[in-house]
N, C-alpha and C. Protein backbone atom coordinates (compact mmCIF):
# COMPACT_ATOMS: atom_id res chain seq x y z
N UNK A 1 -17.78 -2.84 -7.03
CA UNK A 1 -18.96 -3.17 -6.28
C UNK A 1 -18.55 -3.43 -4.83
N UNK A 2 -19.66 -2.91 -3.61
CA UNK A 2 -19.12 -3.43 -2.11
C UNK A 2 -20.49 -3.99 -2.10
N UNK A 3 -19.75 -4.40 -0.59
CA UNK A 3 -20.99 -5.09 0.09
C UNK A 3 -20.40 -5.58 1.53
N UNK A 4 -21.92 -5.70 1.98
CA UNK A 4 -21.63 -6.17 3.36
C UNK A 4 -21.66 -7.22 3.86
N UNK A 5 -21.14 -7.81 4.72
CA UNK A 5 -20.58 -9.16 5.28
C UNK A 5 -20.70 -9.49 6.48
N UNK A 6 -21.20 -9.95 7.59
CA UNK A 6 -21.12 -10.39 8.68
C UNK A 6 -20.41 -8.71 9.29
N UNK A 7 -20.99 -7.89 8.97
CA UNK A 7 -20.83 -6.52 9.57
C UNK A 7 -19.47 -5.63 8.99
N UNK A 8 -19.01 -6.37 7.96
CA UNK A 8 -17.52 -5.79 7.82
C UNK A 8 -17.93 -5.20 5.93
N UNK A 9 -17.23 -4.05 5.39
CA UNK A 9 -17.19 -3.60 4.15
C UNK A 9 -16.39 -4.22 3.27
N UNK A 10 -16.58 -5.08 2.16
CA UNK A 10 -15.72 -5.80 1.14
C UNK A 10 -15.74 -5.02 -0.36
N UNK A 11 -14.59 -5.11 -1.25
CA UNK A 11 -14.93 -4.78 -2.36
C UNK A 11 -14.31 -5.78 -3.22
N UNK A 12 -15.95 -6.18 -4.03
CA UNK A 12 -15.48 -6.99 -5.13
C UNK A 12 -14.96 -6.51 -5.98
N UNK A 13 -13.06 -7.31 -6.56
CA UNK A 13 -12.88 -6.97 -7.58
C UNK A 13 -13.21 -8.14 -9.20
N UNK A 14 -12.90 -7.24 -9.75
CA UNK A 14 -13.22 -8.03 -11.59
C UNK A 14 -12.80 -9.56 -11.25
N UNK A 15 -11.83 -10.09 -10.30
CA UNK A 15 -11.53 -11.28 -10.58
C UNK A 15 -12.44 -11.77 -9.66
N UNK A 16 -13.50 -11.12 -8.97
CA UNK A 16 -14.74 -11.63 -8.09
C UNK A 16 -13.68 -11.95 -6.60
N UNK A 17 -12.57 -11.21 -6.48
CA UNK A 17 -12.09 -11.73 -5.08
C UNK A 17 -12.44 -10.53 -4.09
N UNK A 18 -12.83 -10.97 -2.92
CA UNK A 18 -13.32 -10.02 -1.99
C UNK A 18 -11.83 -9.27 -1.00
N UNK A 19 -12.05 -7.60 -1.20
CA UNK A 19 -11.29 -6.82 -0.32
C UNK A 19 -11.90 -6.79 0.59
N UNK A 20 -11.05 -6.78 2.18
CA UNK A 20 -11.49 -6.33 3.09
C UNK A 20 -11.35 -4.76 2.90
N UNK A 21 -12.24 -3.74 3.27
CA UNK A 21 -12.20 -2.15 3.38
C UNK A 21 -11.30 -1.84 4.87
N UNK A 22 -10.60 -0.98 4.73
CA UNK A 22 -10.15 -0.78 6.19
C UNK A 22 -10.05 0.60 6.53
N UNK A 23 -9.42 1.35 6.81
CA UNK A 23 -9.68 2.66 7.20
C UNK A 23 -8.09 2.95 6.73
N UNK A 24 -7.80 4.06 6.17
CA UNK A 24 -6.24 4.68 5.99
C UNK A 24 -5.40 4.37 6.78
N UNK A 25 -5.72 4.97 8.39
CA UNK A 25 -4.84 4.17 9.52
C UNK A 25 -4.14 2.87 9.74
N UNK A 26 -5.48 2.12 9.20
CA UNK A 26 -4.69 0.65 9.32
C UNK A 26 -4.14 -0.06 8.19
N UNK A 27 -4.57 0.89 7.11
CA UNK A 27 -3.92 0.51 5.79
C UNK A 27 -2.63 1.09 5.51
N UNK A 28 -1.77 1.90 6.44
CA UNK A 28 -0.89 2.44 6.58
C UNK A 28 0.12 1.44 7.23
N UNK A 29 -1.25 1.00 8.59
CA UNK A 29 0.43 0.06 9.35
C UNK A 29 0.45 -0.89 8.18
N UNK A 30 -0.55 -1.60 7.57
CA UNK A 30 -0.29 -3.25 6.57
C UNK A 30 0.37 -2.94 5.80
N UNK A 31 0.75 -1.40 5.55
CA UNK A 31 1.82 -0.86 4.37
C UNK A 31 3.19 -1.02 4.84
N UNK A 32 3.22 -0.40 6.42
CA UNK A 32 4.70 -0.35 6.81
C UNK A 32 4.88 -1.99 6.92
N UNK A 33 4.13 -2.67 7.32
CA UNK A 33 4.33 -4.25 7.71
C UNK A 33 5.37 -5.10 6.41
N UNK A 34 4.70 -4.49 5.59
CA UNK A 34 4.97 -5.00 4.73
C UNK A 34 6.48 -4.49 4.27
N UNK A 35 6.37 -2.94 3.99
CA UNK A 35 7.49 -2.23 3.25
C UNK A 35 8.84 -2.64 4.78
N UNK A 36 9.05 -2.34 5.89
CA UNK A 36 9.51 -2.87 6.32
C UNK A 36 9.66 -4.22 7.42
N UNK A 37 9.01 -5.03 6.48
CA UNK A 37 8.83 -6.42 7.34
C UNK A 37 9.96 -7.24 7.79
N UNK A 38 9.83 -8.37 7.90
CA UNK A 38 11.07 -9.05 8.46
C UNK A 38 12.12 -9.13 7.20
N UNK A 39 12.29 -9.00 6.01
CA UNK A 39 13.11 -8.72 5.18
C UNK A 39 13.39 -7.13 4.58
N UNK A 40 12.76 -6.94 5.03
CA UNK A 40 12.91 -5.51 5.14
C UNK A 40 12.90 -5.12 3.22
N UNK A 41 11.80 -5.13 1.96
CA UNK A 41 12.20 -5.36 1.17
C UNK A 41 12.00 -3.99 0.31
N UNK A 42 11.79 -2.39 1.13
CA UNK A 42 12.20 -1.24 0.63
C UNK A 42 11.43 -1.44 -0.89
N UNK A 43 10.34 -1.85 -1.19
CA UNK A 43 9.87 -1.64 -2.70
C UNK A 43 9.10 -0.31 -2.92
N UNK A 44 8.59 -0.39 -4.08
CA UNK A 44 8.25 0.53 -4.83
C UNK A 44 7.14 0.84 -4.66
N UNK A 45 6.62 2.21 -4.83
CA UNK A 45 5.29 2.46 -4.48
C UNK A 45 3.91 1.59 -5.18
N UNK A 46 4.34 1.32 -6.19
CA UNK A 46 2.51 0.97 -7.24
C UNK A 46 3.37 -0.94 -6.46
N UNK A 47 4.52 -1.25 -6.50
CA UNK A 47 4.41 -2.86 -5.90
C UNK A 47 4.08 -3.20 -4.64
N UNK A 48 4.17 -1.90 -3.43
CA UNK A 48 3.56 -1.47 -2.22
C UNK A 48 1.87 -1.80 -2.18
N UNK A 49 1.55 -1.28 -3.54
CA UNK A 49 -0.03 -1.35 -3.54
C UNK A 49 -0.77 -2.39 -3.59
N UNK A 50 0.22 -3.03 -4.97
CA UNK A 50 -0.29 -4.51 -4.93
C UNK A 50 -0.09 -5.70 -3.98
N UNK A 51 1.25 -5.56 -3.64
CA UNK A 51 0.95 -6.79 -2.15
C UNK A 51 0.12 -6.24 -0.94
N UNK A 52 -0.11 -5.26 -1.06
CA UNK A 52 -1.46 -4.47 -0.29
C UNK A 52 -2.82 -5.15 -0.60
N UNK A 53 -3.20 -5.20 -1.72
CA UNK A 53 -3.91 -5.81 -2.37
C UNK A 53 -4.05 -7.47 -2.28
N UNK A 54 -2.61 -8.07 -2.09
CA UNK A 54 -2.80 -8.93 -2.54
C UNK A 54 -2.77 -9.92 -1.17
N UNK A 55 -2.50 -9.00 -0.28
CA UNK A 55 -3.08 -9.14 1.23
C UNK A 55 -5.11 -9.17 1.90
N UNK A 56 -5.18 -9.16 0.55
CA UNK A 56 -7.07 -8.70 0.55
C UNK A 56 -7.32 -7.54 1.18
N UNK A 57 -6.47 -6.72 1.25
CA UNK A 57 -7.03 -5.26 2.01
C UNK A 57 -7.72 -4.35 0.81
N UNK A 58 -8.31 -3.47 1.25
CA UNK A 58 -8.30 -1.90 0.21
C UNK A 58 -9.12 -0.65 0.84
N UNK A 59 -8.04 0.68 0.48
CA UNK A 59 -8.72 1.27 1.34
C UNK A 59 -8.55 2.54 -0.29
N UNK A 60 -9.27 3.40 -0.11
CA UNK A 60 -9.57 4.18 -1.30
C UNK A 60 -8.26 5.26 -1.57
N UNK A 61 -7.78 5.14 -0.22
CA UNK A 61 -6.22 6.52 -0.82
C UNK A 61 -5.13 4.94 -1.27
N UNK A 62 -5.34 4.12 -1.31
CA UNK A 62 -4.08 2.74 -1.06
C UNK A 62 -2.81 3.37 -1.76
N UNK A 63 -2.94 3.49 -3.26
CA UNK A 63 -1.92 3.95 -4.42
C UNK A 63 -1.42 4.75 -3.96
N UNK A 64 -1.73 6.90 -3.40
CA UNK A 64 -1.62 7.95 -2.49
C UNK A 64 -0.70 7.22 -1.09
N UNK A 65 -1.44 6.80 -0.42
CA UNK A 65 -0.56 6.34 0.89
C UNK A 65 0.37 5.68 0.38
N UNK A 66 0.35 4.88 -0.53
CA UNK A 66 1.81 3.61 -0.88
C UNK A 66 3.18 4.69 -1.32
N UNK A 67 2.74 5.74 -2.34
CA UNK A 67 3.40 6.99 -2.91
C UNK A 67 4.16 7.58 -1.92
N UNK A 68 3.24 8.31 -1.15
CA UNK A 68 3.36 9.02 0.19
C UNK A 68 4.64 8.44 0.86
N UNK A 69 4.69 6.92 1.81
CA UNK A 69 4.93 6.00 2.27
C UNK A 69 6.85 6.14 1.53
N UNK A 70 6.78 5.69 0.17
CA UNK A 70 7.89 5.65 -0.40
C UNK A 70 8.71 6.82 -0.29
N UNK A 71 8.00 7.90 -0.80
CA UNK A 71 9.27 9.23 -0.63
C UNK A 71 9.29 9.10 0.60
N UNK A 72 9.09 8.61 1.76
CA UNK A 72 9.83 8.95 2.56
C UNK A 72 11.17 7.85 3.43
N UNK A 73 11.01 6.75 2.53
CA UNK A 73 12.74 6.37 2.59
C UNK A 73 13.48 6.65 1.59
N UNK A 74 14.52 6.98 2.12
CA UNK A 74 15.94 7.62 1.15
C UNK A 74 16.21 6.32 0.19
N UNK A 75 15.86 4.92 0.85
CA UNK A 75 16.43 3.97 -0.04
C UNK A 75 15.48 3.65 -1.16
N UNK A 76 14.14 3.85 -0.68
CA UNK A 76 13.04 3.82 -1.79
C UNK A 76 13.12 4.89 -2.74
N UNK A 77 13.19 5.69 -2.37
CA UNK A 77 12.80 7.23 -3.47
C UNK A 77 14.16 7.13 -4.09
N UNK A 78 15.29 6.61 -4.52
CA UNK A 78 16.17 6.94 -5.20
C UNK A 78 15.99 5.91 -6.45
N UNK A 79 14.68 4.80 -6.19
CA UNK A 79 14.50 4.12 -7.35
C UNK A 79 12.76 4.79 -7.66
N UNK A 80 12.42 5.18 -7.20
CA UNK A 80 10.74 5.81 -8.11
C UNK A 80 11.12 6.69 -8.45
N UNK A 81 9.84 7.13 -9.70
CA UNK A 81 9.79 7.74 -10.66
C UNK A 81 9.45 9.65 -9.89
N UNK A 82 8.91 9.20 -8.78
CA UNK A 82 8.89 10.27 -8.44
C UNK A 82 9.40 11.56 -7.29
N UNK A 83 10.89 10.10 -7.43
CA UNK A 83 12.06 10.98 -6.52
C UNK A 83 12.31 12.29 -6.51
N UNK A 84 12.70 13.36 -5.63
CA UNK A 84 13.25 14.36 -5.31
C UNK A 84 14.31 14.14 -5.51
N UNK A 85 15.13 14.87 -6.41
CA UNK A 85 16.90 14.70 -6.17
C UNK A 85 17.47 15.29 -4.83
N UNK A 86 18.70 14.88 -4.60
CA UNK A 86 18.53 15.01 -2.97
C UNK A 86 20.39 15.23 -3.69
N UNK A 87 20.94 16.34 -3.04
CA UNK A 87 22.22 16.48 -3.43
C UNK A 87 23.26 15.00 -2.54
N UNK A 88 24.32 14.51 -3.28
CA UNK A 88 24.82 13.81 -2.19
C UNK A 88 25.68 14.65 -0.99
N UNK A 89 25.74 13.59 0.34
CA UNK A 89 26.47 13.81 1.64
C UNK A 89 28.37 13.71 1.43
């Protein structure tokens, strides 16, 4: 379910907590913010999603961009499921 708010798009989830909606763009930087933040903590795509989530954001590609996002560090994609083997250097 959405709805509107003092001009902004929310989506209620099952636990009745409100997402802010944001646009891909900016759900991209709160992705990198996160994936490389001040600990820099290189996780996994679907755990990308949920502290995405658990940031109150949501944007409809979230899971897609978090995926996306991961193959493209060498240090991430050698632990998901949906690594490219990459010969070693």
């Amino acid at each position: 379910m959405f709805l509107l708010y003092e001009g902004l798009l929310y989506k209620r989830e099952f636990s009745l907590t409100l997402l802010r909606c944001t646009t891909s763009e900016e759900g991209k930087r709160i992705m990198e913010d996160i994936h490389d933040g001040e600990c820099g903590s290189h996780i996994r795509d679907r755990s990308l999603a949920t502290k995405a989530l658990s940031a109150q954001d949501y944007w409809l590609m979230l899971l897609n961009d978090a995926i996306e996002m991961v193959r493209k560090y060498d240090k991430c994609e050698q632990f998901s499921p949906y690594a490219i083997s990459h010969p070693p250097h």
